[in-house]
PDB file of N, CA and C in Angstrom:
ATOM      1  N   UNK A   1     -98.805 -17.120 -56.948  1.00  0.00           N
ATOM      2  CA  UNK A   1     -98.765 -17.185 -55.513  1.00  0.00           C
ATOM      3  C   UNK A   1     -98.099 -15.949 -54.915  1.00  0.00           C
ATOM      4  N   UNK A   2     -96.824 -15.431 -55.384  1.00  0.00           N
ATOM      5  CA  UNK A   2     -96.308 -14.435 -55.173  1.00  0.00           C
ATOM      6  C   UNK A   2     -97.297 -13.129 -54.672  1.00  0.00           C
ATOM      7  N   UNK A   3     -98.507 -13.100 -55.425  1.00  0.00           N
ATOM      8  CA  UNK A   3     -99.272 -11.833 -55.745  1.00  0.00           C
ATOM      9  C   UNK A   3    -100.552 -12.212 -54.908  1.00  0.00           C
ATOM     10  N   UNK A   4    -100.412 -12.601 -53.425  1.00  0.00           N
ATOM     11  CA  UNK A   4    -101.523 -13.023 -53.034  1.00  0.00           C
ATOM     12  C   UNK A   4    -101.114 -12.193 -51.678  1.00  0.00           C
ATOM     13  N   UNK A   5    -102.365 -11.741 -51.088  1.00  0.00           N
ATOM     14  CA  UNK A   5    -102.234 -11.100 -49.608  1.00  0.00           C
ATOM     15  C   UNK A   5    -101.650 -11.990 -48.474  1.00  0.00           C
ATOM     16  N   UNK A   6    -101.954 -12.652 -48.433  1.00  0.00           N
ATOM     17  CA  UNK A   6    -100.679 -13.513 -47.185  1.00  0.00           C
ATOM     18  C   UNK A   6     -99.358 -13.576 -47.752  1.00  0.00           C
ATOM     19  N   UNK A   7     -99.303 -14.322 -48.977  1.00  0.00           N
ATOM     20  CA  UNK A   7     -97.655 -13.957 -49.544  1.00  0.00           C
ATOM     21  C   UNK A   7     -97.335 -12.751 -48.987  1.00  0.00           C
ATOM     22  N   UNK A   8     -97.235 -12.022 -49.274  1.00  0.00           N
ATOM     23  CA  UNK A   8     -96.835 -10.413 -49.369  1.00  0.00           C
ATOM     24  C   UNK A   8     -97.204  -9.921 -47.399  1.00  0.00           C
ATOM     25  N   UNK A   9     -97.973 -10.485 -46.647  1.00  0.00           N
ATOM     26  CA  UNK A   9     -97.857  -9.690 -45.678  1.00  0.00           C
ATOM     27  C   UNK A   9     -96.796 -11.015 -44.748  1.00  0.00           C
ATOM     28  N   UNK A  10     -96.599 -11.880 -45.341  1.00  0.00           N
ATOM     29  CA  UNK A  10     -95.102 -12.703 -44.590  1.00  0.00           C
ATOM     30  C   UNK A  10     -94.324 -12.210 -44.933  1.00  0.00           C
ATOM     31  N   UNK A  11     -94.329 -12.002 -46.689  1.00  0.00           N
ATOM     32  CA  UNK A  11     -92.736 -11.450 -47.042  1.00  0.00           C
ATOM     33  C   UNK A  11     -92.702  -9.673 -46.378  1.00  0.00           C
ATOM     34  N   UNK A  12     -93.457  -9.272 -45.755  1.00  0.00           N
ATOM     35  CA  UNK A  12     -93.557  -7.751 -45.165  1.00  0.00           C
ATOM     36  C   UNK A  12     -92.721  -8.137 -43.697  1.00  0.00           C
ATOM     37  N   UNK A  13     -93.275  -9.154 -43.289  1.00  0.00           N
ATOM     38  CA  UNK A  13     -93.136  -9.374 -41.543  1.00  0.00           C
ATOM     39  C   UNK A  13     -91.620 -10.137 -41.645  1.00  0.00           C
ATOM     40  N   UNK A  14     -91.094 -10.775 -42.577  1.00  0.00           N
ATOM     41  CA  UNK A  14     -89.772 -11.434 -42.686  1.00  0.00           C
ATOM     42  C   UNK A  14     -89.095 -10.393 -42.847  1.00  0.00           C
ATOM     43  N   UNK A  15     -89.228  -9.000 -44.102  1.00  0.00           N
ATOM     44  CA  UNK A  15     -88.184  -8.246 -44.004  1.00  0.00           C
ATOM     45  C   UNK A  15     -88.326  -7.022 -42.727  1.00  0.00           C
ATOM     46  N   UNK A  16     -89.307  -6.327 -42.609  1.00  0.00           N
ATOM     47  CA  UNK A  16     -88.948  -5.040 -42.116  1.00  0.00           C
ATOM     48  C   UNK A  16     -88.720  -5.341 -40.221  1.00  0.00           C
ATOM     49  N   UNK A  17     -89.041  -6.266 -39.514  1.00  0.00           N
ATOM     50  CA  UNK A  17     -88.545  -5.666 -38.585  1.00  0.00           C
ATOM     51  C   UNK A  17     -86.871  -6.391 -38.291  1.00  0.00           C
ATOM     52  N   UNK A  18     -86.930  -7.562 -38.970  1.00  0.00           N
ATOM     53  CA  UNK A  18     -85.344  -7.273 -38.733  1.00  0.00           C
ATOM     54  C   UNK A  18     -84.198  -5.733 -39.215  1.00  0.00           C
ATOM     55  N   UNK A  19     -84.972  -5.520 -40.413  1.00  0.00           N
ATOM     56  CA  UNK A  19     -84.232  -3.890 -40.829  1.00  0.00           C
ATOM     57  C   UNK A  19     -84.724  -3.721 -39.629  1.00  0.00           C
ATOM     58  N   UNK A  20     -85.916  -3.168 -38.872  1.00  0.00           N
ATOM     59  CA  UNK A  20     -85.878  -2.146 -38.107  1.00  0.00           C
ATOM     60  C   UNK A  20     -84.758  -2.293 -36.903  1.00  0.00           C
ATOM     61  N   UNK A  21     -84.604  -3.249 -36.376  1.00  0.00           N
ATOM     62  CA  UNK A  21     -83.739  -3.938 -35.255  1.00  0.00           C
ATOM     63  C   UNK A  21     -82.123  -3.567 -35.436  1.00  0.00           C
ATOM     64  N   UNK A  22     -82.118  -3.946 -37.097  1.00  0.00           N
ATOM     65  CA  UNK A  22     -80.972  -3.762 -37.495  1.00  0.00           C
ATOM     66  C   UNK A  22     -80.895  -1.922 -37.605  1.00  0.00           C
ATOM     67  N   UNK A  23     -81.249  -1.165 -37.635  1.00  0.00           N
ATOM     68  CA  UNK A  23     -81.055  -0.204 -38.327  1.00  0.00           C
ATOM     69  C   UNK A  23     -80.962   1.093 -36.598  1.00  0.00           C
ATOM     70  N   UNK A  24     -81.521   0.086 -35.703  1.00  0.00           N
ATOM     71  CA  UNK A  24     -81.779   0.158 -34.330  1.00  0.00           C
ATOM     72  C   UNK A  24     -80.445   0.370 -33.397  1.00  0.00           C
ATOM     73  N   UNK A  25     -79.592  -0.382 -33.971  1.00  0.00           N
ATOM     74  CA  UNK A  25     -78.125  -1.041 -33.299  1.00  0.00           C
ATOM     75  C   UNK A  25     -78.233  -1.806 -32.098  1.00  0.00           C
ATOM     76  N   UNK A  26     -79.564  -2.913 -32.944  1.00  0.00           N
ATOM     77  CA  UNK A  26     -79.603  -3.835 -31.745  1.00  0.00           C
ATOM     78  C   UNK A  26     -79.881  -5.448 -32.498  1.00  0.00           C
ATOM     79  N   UNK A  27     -78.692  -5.598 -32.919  1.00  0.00           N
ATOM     80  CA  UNK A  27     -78.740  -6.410 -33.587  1.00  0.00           C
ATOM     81  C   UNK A  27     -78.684  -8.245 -32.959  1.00  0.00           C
ATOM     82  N   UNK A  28     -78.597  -8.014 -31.292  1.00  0.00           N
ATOM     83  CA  UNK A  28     -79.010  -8.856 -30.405  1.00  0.00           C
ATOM     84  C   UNK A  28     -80.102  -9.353 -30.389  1.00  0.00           C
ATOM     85  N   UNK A  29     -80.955  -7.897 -30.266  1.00  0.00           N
ATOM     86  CA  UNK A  29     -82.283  -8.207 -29.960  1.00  0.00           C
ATOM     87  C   UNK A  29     -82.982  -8.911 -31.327  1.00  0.00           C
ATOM     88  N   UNK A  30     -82.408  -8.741 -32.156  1.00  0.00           N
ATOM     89  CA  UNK A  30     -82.922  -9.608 -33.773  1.00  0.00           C
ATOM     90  C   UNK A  30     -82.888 -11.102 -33.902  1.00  0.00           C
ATOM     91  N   UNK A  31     -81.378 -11.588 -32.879  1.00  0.00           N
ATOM     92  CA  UNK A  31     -81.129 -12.835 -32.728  1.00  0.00           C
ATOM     93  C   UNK A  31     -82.318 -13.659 -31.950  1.00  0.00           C
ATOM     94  N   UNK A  32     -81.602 -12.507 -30.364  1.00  0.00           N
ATOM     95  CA  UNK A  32     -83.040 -13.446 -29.661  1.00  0.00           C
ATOM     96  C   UNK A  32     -84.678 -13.466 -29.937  1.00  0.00           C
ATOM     97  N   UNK A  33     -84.646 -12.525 -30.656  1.00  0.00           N
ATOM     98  CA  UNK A  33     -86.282 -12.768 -31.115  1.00  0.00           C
ATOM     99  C   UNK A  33     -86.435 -13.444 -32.337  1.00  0.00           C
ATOM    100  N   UNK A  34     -85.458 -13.861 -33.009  1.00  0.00           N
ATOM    101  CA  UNK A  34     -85.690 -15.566 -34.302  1.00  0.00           C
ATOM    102  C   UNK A  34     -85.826 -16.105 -33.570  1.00  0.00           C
ATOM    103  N   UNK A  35     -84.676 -16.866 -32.578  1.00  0.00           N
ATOM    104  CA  UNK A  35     -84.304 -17.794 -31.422  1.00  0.00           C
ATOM    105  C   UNK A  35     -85.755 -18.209 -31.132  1.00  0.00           C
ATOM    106  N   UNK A  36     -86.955 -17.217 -30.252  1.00  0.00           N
ATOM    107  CA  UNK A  36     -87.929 -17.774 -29.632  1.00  0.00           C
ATOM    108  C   UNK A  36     -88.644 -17.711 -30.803  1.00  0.00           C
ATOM    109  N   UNK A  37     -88.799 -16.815 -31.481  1.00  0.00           N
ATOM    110  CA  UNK A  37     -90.168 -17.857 -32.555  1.00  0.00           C
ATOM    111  C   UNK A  37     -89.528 -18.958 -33.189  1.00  0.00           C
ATOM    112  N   UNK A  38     -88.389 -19.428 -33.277  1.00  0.00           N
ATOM    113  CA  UNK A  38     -88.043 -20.557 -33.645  1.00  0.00           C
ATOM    114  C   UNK A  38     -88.271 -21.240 -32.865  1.00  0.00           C
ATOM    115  N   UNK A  39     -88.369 -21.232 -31.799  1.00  0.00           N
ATOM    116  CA  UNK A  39     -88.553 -22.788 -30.588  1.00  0.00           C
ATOM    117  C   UNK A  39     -90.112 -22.745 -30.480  1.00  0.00           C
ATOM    118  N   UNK A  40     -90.739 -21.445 -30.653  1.00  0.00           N
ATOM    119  CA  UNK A  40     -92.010 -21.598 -30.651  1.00  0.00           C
ATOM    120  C   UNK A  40     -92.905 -22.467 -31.809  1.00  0.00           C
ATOM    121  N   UNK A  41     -92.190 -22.290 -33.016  1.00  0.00           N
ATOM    122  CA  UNK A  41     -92.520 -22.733 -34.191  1.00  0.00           C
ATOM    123  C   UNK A  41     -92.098 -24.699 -34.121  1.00  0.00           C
ATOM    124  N   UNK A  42     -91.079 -24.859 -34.090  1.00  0.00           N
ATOM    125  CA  UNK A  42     -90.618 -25.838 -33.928  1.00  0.00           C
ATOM    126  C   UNK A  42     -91.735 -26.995 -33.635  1.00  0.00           C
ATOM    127  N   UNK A  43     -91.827 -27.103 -32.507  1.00  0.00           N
ATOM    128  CA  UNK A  43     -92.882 -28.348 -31.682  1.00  0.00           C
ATOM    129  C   UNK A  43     -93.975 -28.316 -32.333  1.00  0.00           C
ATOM    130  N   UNK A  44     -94.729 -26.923 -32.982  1.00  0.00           N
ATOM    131  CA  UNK A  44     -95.588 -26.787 -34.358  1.00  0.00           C
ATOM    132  C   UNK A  44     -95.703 -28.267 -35.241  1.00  0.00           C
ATOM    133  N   UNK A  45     -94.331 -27.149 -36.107  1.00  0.00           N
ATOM    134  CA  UNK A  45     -93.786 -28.043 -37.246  1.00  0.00           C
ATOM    135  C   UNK A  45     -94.186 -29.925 -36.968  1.00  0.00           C
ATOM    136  N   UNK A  46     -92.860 -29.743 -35.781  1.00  0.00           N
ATOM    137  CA  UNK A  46     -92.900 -31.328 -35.828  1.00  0.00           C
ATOM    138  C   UNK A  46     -94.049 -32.366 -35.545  1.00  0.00           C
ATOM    139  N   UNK A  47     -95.105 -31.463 -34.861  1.00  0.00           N
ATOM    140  CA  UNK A  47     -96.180 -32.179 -34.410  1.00  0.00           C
ATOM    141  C   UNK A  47     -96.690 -32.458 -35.322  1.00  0.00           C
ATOM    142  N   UNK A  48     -96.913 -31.200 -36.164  1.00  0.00           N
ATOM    143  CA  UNK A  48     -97.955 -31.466 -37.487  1.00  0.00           C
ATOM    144  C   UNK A  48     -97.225 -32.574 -38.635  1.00  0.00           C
ATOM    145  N   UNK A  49     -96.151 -32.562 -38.456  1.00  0.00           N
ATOM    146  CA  UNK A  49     -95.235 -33.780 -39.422  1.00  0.00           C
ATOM    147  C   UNK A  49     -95.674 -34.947 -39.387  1.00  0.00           C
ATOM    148  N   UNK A  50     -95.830 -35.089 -37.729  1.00  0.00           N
ATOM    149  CA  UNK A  50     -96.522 -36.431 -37.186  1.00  0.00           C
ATOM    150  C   UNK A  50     -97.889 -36.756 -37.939  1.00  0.00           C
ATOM    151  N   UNK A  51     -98.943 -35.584 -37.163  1.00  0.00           N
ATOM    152  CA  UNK A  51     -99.902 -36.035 -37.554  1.00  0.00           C
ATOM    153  C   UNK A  51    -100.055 -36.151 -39.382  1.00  0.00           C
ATOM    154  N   UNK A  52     -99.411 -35.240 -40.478  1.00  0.00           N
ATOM    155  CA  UNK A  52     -99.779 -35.436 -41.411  1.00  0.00           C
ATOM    156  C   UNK A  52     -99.221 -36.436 -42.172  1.00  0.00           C
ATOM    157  N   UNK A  53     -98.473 -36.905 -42.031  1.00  0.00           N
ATOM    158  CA  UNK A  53     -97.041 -38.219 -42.550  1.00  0.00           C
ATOM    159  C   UNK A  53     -97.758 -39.935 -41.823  1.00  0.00           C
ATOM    160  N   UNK A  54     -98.226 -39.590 -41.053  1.00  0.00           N
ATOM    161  CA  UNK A  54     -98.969 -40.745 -40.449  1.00  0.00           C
ATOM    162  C   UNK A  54    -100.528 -40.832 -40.736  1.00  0.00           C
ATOM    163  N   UNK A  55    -101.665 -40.183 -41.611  1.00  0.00           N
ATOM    164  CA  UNK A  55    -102.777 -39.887 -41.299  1.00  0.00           C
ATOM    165  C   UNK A  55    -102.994 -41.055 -42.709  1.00  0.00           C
ATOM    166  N   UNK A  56    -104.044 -41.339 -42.766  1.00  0.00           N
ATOM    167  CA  UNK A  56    -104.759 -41.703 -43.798  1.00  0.00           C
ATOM    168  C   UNK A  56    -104.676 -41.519 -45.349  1.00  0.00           C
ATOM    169  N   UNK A  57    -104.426 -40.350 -45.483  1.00  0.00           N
ATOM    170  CA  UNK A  57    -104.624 -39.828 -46.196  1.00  0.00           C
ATOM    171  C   UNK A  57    -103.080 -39.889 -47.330  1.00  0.00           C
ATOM    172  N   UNK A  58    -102.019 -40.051 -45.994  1.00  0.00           N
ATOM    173  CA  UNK A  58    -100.522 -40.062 -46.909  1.00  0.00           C
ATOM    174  C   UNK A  58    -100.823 -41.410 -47.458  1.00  0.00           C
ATOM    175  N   UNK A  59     -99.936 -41.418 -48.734  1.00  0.00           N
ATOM    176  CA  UNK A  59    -100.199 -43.400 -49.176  1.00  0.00           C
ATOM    177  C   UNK A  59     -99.264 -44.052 -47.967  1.00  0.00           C
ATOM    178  N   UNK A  60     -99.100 -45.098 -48.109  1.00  0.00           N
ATOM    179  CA  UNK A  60     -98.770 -45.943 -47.106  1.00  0.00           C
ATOM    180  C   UNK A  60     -97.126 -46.165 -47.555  1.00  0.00           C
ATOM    181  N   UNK A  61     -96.422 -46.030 -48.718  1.00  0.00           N
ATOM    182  CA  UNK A  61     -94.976 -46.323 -49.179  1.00  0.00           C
ATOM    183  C   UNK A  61     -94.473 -44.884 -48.889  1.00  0.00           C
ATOM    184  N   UNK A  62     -95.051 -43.310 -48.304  1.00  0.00           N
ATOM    185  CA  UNK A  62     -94.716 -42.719 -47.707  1.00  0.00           C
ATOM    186  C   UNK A  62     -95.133 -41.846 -46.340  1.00  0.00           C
ATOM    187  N   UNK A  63     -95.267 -42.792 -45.514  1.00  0.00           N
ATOM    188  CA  UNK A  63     -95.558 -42.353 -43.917  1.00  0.00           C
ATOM    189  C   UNK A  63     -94.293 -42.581 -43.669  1.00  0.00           C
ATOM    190  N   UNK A  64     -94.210 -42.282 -42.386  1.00  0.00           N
ATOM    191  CA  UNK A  64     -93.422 -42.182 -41.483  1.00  0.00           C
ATOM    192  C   UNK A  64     -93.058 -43.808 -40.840  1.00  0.00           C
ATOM    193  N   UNK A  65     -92.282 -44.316 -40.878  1.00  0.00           N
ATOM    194  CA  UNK A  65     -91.585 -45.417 -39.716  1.00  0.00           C
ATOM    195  C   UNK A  65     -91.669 -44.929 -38.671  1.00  0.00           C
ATOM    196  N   UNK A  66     -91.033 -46.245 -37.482  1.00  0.00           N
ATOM    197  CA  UNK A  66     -90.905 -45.636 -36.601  1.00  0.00           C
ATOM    198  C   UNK A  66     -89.843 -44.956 -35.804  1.00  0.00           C
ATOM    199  N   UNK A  67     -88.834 -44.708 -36.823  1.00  0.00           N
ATOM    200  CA  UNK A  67     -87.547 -43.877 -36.465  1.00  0.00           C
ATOM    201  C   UNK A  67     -87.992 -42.518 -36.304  1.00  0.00           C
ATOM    202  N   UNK A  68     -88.717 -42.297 -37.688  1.00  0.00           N
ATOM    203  CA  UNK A  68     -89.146 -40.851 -38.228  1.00  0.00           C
ATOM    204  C   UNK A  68     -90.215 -40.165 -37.079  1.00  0.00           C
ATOM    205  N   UNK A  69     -90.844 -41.057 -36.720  1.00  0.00           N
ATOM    206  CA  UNK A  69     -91.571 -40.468 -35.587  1.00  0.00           C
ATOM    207  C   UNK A  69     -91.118 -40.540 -34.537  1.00  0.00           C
ATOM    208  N   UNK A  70     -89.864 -41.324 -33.779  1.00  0.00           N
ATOM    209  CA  UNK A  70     -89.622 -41.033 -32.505  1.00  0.00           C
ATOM    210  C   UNK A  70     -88.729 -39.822 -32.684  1.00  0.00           C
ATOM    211  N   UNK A  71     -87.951 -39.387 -33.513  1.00  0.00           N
ATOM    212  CA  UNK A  71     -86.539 -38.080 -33.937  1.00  0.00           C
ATOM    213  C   UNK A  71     -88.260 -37.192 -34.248  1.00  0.00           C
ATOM    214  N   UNK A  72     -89.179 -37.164 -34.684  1.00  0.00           N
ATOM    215  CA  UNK A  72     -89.947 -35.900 -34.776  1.00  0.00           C
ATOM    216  C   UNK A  72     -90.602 -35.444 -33.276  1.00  0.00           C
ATOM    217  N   UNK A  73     -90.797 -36.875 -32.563  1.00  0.00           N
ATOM    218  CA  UNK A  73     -91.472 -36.680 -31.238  1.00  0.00           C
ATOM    219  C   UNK A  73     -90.371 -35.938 -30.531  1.00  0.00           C
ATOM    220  N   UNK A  74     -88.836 -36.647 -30.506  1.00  0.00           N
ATOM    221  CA  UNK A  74     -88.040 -36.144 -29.485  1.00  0.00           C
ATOM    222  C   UNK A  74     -87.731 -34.323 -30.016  1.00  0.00           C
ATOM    223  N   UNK A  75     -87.728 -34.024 -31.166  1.00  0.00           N
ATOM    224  CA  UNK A  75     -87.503 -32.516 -31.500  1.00  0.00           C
ATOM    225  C   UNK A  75     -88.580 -31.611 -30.835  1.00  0.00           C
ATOM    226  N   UNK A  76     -90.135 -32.206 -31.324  1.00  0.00           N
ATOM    227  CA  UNK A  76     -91.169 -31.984 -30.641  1.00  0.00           C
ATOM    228  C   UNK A  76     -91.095 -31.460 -29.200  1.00  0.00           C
ATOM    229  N   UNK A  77     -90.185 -32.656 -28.432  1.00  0.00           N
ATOM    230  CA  UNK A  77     -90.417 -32.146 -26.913  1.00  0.00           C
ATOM    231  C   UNK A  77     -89.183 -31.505 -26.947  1.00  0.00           C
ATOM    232  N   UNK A  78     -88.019 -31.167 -27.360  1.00  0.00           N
ATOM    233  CA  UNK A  78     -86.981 -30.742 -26.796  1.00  0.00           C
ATOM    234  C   UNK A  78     -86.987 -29.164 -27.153  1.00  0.00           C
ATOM    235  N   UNK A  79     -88.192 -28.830 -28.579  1.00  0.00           N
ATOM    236  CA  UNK A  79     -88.216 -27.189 -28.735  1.00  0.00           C
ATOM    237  C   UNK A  79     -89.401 -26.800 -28.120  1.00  0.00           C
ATOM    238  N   UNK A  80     -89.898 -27.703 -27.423  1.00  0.00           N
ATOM    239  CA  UNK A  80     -90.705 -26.921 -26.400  1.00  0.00           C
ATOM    240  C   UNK A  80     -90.523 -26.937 -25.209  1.00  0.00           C
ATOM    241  N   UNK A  81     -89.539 -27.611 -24.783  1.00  0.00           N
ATOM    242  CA  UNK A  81     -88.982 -26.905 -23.622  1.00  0.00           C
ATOM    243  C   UNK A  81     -87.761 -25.869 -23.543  1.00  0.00           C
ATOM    244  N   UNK A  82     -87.293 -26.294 -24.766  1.00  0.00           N
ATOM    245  CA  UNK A  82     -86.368 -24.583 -24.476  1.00  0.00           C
ATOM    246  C   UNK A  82     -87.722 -23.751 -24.832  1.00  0.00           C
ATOM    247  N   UNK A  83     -89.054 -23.882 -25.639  1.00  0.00           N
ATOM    248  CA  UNK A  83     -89.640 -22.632 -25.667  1.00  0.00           C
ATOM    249  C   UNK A  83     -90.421 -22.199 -24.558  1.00  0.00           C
ATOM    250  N   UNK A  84     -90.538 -23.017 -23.618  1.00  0.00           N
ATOM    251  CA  UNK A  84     -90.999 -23.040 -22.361  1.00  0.00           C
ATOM    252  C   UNK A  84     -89.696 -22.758 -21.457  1.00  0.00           C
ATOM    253  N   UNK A  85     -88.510 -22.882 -21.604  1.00  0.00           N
ATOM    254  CA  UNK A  85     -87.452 -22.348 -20.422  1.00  0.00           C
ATOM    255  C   UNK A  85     -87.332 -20.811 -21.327  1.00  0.00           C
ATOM    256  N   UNK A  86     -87.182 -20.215 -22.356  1.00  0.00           N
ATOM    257  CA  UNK A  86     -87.426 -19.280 -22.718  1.00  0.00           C
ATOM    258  C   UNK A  86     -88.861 -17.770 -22.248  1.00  0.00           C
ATOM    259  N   UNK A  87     -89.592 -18.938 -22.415  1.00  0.00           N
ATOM    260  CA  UNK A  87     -90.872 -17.708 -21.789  1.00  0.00           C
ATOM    261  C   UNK A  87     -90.965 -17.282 -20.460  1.00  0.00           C
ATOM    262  N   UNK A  88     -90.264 -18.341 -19.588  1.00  0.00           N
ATOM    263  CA  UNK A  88     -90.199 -18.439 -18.194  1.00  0.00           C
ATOM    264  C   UNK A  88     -89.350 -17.391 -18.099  1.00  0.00           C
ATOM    265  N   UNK A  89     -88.040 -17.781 -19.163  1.00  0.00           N
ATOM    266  CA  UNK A  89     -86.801 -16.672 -18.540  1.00  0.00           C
ATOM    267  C   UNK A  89     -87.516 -15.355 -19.117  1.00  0.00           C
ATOM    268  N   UNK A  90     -88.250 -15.081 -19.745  1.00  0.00           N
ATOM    269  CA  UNK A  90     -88.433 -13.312 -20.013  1.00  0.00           C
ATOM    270  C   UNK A  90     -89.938 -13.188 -18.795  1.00  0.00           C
ATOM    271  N   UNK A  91     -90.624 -13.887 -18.548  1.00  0.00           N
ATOM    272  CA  UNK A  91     -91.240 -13.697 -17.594  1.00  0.00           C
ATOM    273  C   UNK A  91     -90.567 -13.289 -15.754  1.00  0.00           C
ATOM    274  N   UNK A  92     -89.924 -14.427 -15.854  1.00  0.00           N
ATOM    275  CA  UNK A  92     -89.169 -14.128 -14.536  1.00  0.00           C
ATOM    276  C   UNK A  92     -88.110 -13.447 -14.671  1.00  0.00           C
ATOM    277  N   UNK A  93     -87.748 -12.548 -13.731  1.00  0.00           N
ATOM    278  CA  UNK A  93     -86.496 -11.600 -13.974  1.00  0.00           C
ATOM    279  C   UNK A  93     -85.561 -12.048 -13.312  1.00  0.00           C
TER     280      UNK A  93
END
């Protein structure tokens, strides 16, 4: 897996632009740009948790309850609205 073209162009995009940022002396700007692809990613994640943990296809002694899906729903909505009060704030000045 290691030796496969997507491997290798994530592990490209994970290391070099934080070096570059870092090497920049802007080691702010490194934070806040995890920060939003993390909130962007987030509501992703959790959605797809939903749908795949609940589908057919999982056996039934491991889906999701309904704890597991209301804590995935509520993460769901809460990283997309900071990723939505985020885009707003670099949109609006």
């Amino acid at each position: 897996m290691e030796r496969t073209w997507p491997f290798r162009a994530y592990a490209l995009w994970l290391t070099f632009p934080p070096i570059v940022l870092l090497f920049m002396d802007r080691p702010f700007g490194l934070i806040v740009a995890y920060g939003v692809l993390g909130s962007l990613f987030m509501p992703f994640l959790a959605g797809t948790l939903i749908w795949l943990l609940n589908s057919d296809r999982t056996p039934r002694a491991w889906r999701n309850g309904w704890l597991s899906n209301l804590l995935l729903g509520a993460a769901a909505l809460l990283f997309a609205a900071l990723a939505g009060n985020e885009l707003v704030g670099l949109i609006r000045p």
